[in-house]
PDB file of N, CA and C in Angstrom:
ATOM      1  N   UNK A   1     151.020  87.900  81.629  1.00  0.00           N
ATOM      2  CA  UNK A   1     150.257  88.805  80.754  1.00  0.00           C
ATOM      3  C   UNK A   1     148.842  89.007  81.294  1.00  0.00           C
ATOM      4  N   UNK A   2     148.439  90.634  81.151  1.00  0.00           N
ATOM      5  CA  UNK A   2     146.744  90.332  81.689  1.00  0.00           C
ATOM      6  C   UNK A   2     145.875  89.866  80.508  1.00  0.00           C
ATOM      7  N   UNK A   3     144.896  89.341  80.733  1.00  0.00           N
ATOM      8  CA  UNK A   3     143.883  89.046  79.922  1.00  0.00           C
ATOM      9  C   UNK A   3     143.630  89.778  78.591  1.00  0.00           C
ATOM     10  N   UNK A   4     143.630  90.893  78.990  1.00  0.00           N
ATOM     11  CA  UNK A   4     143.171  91.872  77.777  1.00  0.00           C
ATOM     12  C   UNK A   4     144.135  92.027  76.733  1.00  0.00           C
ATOM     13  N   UNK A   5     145.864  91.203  77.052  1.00  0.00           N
ATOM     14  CA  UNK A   5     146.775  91.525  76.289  1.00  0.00           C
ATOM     15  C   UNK A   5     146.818  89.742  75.690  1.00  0.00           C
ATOM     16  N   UNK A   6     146.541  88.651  75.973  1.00  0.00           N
ATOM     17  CA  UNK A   6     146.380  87.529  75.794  1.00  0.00           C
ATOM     18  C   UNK A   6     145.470  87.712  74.624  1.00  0.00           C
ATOM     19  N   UNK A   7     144.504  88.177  75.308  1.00  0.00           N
ATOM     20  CA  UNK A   7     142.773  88.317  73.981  1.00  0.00           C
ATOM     21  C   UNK A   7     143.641  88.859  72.523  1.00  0.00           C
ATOM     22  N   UNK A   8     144.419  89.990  72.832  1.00  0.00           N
ATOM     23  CA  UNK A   8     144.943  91.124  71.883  1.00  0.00           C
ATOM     24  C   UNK A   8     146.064  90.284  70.652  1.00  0.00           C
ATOM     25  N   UNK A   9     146.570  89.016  71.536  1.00  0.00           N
ATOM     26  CA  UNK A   9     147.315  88.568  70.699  1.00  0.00           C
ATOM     27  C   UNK A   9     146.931  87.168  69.893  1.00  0.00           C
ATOM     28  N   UNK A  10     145.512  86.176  70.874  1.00  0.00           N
ATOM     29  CA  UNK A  10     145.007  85.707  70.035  1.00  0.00           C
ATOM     30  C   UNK A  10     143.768  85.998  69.161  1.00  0.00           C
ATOM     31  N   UNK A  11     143.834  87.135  68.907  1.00  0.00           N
ATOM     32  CA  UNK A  11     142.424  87.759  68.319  1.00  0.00           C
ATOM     33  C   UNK A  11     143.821  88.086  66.713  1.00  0.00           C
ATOM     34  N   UNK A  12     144.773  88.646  66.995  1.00  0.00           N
ATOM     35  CA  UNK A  12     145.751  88.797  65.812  1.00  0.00           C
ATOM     36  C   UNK A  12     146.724  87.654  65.012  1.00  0.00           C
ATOM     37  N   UNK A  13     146.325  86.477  66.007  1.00  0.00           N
ATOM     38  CA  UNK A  13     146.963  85.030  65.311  1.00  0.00           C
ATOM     39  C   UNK A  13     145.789  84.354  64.736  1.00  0.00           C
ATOM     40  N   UNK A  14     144.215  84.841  64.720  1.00  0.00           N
ATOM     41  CA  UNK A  14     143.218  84.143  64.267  1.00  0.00           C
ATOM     42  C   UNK A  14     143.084  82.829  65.058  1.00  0.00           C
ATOM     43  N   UNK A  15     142.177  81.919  64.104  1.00  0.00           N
ATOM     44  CA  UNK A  15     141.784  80.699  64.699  1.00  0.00           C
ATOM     45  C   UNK A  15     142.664  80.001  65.333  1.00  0.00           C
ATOM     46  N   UNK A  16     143.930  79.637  64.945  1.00  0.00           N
ATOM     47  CA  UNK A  16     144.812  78.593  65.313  1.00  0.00           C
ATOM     48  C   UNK A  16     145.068  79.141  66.568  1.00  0.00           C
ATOM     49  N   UNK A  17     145.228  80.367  67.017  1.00  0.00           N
ATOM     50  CA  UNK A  17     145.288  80.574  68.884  1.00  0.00           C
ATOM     51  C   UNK A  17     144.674  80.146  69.581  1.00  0.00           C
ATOM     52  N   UNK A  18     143.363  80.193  69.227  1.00  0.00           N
ATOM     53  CA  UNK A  18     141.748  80.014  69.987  1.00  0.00           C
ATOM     54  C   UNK A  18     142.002  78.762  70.539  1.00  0.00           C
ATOM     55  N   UNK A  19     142.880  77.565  68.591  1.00  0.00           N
ATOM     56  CA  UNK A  19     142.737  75.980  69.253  1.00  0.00           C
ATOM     57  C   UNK A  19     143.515  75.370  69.955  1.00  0.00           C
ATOM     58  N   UNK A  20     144.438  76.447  70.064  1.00  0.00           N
ATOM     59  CA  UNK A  20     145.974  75.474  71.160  1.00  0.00           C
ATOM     60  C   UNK A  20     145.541  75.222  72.055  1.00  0.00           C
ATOM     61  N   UNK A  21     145.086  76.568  73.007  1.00  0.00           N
ATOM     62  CA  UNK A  21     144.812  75.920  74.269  1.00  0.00           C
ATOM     63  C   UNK A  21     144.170  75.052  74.424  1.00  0.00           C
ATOM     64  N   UNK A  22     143.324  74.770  73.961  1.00  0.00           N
ATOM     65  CA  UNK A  22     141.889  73.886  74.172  1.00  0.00           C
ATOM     66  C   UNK A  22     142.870  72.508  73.944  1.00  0.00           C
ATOM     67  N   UNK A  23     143.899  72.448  72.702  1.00  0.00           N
ATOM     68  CA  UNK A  23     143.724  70.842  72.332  1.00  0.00           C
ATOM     69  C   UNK A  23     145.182  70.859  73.386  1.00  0.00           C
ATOM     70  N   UNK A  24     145.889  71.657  74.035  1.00  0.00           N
ATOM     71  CA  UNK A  24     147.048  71.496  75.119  1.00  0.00           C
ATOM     72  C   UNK A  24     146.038  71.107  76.479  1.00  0.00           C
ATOM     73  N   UNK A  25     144.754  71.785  76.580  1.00  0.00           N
ATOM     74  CA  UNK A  25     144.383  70.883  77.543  1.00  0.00           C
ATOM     75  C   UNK A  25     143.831  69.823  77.372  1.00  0.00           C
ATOM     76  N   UNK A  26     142.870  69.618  76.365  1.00  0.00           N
ATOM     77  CA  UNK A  26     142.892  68.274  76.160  1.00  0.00           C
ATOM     78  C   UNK A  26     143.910  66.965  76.039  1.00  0.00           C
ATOM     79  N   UNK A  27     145.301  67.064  75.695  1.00  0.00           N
ATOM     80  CA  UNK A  27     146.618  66.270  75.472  1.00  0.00           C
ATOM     81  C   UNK A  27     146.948  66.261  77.081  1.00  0.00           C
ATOM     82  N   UNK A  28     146.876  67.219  77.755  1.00  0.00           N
ATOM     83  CA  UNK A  28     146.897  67.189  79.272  1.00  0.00           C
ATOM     84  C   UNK A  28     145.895  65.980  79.946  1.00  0.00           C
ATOM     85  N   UNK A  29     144.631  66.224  79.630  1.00  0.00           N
ATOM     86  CA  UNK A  29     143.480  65.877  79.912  1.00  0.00           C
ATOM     87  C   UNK A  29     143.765  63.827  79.516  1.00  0.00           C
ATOM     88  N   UNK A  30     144.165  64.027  78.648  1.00  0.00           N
ATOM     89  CA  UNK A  30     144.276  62.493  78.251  1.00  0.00           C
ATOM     90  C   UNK A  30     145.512  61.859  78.922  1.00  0.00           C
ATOM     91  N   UNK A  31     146.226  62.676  78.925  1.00  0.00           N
ATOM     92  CA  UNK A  31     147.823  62.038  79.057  1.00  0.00           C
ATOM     93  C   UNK A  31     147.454  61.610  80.654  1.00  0.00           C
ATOM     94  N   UNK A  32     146.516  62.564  81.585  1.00  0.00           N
ATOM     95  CA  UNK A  32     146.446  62.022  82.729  1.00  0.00           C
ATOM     96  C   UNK A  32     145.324  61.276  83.094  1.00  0.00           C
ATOM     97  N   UNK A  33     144.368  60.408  82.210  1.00  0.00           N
ATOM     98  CA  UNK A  33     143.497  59.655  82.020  1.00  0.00           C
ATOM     99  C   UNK A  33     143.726  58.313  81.900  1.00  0.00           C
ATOM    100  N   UNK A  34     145.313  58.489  80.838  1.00  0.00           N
ATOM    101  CA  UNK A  34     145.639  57.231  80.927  1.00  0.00           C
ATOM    102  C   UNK A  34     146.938  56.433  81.962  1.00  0.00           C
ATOM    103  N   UNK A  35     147.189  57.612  82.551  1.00  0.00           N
ATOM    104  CA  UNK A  35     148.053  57.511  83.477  1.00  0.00           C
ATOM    105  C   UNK A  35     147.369  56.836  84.591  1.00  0.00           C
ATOM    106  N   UNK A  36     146.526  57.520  85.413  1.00  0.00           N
ATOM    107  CA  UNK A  36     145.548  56.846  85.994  1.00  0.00           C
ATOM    108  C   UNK A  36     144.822  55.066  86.014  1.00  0.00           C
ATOM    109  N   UNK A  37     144.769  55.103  84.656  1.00  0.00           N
ATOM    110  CA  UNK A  37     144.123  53.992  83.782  1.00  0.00           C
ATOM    111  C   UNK A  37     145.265  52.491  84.095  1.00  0.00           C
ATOM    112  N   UNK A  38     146.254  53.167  83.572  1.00  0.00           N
ATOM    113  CA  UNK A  38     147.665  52.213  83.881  1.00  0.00           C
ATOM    114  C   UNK A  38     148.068  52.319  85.095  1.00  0.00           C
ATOM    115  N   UNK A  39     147.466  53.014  85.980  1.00  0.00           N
ATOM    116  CA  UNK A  39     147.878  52.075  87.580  1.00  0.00           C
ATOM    117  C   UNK A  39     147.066  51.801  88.791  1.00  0.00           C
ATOM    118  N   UNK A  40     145.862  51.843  87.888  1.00  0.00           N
ATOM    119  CA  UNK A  40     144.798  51.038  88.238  1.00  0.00           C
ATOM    120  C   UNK A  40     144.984  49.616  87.799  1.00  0.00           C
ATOM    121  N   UNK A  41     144.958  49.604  86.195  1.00  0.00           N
ATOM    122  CA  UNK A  41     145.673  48.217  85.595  1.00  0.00           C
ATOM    123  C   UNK A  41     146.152  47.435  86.057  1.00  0.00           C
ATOM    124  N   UNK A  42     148.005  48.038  86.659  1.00  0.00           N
ATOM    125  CA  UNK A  42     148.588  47.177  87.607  1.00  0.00           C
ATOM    126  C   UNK A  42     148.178  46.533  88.899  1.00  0.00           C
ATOM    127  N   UNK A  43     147.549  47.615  89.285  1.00  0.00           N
ATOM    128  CA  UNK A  43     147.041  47.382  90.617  1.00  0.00           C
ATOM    129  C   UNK A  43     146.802  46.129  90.345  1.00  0.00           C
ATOM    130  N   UNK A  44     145.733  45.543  89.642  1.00  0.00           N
ATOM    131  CA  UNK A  44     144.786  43.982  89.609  1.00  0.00           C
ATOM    132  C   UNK A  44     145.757  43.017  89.189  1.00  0.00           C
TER     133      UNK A  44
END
């Protein structure tokens, strides 16, 4: 989809569009924080 048709459809789902992405990257953002975290862990 281009941009302008993305905008078009979360501008017509209101707020709750705006927050997916953000909290799908954040759940991304963590999930590979602690992934990291746990094999560093092992490492020691």
């Amino acid at each position: 989809m281009m941009n302008a048709d993305c905008f078009a459809v979360m501008a017509s789902m209101g707020w709750l569009a705006w927050l997916m992405p953000f909290m799908l990257l954040l759940l991304v953002g963590l999930s590979i924080a602690s992934l990291i975290k746990y094999l560093f862990s092992r490492a020691n």
